[in-house]
Structure formats: C-alpha cells, structure tokens
C-alpha atoms as a PDB file:
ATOM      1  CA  UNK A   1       0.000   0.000   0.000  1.00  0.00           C
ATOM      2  CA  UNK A   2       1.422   3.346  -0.742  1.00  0.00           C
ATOM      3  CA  UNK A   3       0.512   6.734   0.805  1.00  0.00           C
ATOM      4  CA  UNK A   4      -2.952   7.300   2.051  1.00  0.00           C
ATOM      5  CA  UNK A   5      -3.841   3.835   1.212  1.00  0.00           C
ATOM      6  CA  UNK A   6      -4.041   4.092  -2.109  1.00  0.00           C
ATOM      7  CA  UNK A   7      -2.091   0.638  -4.148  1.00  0.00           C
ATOM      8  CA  UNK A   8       1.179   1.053  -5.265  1.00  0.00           C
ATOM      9  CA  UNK A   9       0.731   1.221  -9.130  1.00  0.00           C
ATOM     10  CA  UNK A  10       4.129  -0.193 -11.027  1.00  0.00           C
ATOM     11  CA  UNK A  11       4.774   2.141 -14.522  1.00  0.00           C
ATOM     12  CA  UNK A  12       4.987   0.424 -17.675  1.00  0.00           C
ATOM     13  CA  UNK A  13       8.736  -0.072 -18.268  1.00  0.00           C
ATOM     14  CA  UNK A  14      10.102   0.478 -22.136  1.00  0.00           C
ATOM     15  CA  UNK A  15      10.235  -2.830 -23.073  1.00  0.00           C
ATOM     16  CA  UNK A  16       7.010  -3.529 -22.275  1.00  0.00           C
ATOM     17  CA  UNK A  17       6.085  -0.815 -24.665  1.00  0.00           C
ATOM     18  CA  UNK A  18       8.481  -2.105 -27.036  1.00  0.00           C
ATOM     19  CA  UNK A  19       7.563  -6.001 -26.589  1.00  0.00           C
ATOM     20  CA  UNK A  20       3.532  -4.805 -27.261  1.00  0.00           C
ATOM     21  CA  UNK A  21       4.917  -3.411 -30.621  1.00  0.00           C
ATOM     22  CA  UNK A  22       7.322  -5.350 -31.716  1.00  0.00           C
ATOM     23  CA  UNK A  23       5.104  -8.616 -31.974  1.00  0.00           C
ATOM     24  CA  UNK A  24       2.250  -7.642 -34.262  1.00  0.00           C
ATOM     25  CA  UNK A  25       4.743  -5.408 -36.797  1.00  0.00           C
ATOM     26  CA  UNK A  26       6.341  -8.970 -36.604  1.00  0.00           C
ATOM     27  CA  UNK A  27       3.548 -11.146 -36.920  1.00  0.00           C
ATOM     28  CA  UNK A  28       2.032  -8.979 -40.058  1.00  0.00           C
ATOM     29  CA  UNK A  29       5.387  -9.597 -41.947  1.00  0.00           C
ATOM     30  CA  UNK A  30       5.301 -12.887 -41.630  1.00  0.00           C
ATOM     31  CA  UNK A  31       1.150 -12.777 -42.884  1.00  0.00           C
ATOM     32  CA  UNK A  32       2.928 -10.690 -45.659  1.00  0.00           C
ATOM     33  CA  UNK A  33       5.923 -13.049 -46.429  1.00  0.00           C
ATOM     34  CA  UNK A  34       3.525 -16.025 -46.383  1.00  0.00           C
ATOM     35  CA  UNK A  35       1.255 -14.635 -48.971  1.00  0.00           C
ATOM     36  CA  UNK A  36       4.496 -13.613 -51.448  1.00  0.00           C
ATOM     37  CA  UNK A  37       5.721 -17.284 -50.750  1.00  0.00           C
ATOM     38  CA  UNK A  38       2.528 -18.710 -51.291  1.00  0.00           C
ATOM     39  CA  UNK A  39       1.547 -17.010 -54.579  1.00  0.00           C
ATOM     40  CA  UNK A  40       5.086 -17.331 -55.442  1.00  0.00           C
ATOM     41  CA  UNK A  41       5.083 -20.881 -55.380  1.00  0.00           C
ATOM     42  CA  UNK A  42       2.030 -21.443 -57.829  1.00  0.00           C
ATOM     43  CA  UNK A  43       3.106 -23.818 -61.175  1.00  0.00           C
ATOM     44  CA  UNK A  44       0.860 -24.225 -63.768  1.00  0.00           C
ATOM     45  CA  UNK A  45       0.354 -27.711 -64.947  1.00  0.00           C
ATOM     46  CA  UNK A  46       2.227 -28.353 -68.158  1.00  0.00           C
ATOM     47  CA  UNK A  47       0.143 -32.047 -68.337  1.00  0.00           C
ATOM     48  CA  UNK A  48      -3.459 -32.791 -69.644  1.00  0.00           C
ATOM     49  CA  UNK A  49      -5.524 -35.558 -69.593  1.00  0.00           C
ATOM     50  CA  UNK A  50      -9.217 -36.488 -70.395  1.00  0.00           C
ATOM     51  CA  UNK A  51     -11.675 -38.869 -69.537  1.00  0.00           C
ATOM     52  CA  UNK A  52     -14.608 -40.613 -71.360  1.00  0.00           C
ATOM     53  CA  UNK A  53     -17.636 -41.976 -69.096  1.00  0.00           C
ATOM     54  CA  UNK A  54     -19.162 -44.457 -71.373  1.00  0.00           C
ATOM     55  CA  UNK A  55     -22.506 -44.390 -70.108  1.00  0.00           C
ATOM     56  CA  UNK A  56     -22.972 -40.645 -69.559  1.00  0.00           C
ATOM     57  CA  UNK A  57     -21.672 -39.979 -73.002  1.00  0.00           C
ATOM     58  CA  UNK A  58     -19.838 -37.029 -71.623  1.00  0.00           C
ATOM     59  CA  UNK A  59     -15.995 -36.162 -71.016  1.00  0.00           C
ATOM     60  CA  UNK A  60     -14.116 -34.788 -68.194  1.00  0.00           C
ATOM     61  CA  UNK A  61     -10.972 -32.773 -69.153  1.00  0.00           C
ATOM     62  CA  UNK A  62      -8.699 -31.636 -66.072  1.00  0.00           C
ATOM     63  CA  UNK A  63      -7.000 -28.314 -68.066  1.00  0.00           C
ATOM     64  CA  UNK A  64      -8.561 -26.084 -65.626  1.00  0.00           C
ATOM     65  CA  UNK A  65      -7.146 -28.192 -62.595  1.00  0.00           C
ATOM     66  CA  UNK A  66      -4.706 -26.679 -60.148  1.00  0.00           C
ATOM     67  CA  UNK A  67      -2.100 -28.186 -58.315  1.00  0.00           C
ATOM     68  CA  UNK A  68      -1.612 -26.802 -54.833  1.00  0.00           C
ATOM     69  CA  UNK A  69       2.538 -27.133 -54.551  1.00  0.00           C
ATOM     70  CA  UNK A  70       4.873 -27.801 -51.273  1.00  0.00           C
ATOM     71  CA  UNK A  71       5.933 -23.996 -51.685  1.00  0.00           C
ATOM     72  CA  UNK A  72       1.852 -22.698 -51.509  1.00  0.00           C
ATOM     73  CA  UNK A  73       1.381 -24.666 -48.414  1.00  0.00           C
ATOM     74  CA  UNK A  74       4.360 -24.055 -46.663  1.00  0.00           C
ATOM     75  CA  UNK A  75       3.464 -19.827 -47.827  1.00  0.00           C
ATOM     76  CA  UNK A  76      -0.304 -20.167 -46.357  1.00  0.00           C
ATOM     77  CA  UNK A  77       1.286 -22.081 -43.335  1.00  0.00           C
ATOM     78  CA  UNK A  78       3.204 -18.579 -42.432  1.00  0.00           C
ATOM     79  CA  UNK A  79       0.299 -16.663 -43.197  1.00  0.00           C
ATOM     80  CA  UNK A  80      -2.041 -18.534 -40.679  1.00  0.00           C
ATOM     81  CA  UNK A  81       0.360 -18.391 -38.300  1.00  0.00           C
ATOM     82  CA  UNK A  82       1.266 -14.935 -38.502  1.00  0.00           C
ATOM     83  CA  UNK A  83      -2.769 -14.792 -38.016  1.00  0.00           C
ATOM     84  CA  UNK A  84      -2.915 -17.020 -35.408  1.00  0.00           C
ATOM     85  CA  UNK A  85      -0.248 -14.629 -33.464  1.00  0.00           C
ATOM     86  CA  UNK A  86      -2.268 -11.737 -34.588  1.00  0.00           C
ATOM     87  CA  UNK A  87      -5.445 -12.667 -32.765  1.00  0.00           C
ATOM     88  CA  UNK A  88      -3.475 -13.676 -29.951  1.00  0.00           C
ATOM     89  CA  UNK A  89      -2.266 -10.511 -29.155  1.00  0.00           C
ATOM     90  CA  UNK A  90      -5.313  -8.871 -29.850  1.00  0.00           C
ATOM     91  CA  UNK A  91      -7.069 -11.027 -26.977  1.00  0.00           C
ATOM     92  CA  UNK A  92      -3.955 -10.582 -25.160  1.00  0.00           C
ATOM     93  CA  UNK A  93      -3.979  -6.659 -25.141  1.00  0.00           C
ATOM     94  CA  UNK A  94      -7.566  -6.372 -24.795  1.00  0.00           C
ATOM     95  CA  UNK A  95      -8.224  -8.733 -21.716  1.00  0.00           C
ATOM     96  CA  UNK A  96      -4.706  -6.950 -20.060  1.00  0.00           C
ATOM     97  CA  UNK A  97      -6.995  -3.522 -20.531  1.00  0.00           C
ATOM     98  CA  UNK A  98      -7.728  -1.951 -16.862  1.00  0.00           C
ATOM     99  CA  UNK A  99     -11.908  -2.046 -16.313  1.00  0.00           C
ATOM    100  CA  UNK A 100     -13.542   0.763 -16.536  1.00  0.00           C
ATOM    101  CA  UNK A 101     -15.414   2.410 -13.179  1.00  0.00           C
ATOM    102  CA  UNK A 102     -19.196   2.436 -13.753  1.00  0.00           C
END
C-alpha cells in the first residue's frame, strides 16, 4: 500500500512498450511473407488428360485443374500463423486492458 492507502501502481517499463509493438509489426510480416511465398510458389500444370464416361456420353478434361505445390502450403502455413499470433495478441492486449469504473 502506498501513501494514504491508495495501491502502489508499477509504470509500464520500455520494453514492455516495445515487446507490445514489436510482436504484431512482426507477426504482419510474416502474414505478408507467407502470402508472397505462397503465390510465389504457384506452377501451372504443363500435363493434360481427359476422360470418357461411357454411359454418360460425356468427357471430363482436367485443363482447368490446379495443383496446390509444397511452396503454396508451406506460404499459407506462415500466413495462418502470422494470423494465429495476430489474434493472440489482440485477446492478449484487450483482456490486459484496466476495467472501466461504472
């Protein structure tokens, strides 16, 4: 208790303020840098094929097929995480916020 029994309040130190920006401005470049990765890592298929159901008499031709590649995962992988780390901090900072007096 401090003077006239009031709680001792602590001050925010620097690298608290520091931490609280640091991680979003972090976690947004790596929402950024999984995005370039993933549409980066897009290949178009060079192969075609078609197939003939008898009984329908119709064909099925995959040209407009795309193939999701290791390098579009792994890119969408950063991006959800950087999201993931996004929201947390959000809930983080907003549950940390004093109440308010009605």
């Amino acid at each position: 208790m401090g003077e006239n029994n009031t709680p001792d309040q602590r001050l925010p130190s620097n690298r608290a303020g520091l931490r609280a920006a640091v991680v979003p401005v972090l976690a947004l470049a790596a929402v950024l840098a999984g995005c370039l990765v993933a549409w980066n890592g897009q290949v178009k298929s060079s192969f075609g094929w078609f197939a003939y159901a008898p009984l329908s008499n119709d064909f099925f031709s995959g040209s407009s097929m795309v193939l999701v590649t290791q390098g579009t995962q792994i890119g969408l992988a950063i991006a959800v995480a950087g999201l993931l780390v996004l929201a947390f901090w959000a809930g983080f900072r907003l549950g940390r916020r004093p109440r308010r007096q009605l």
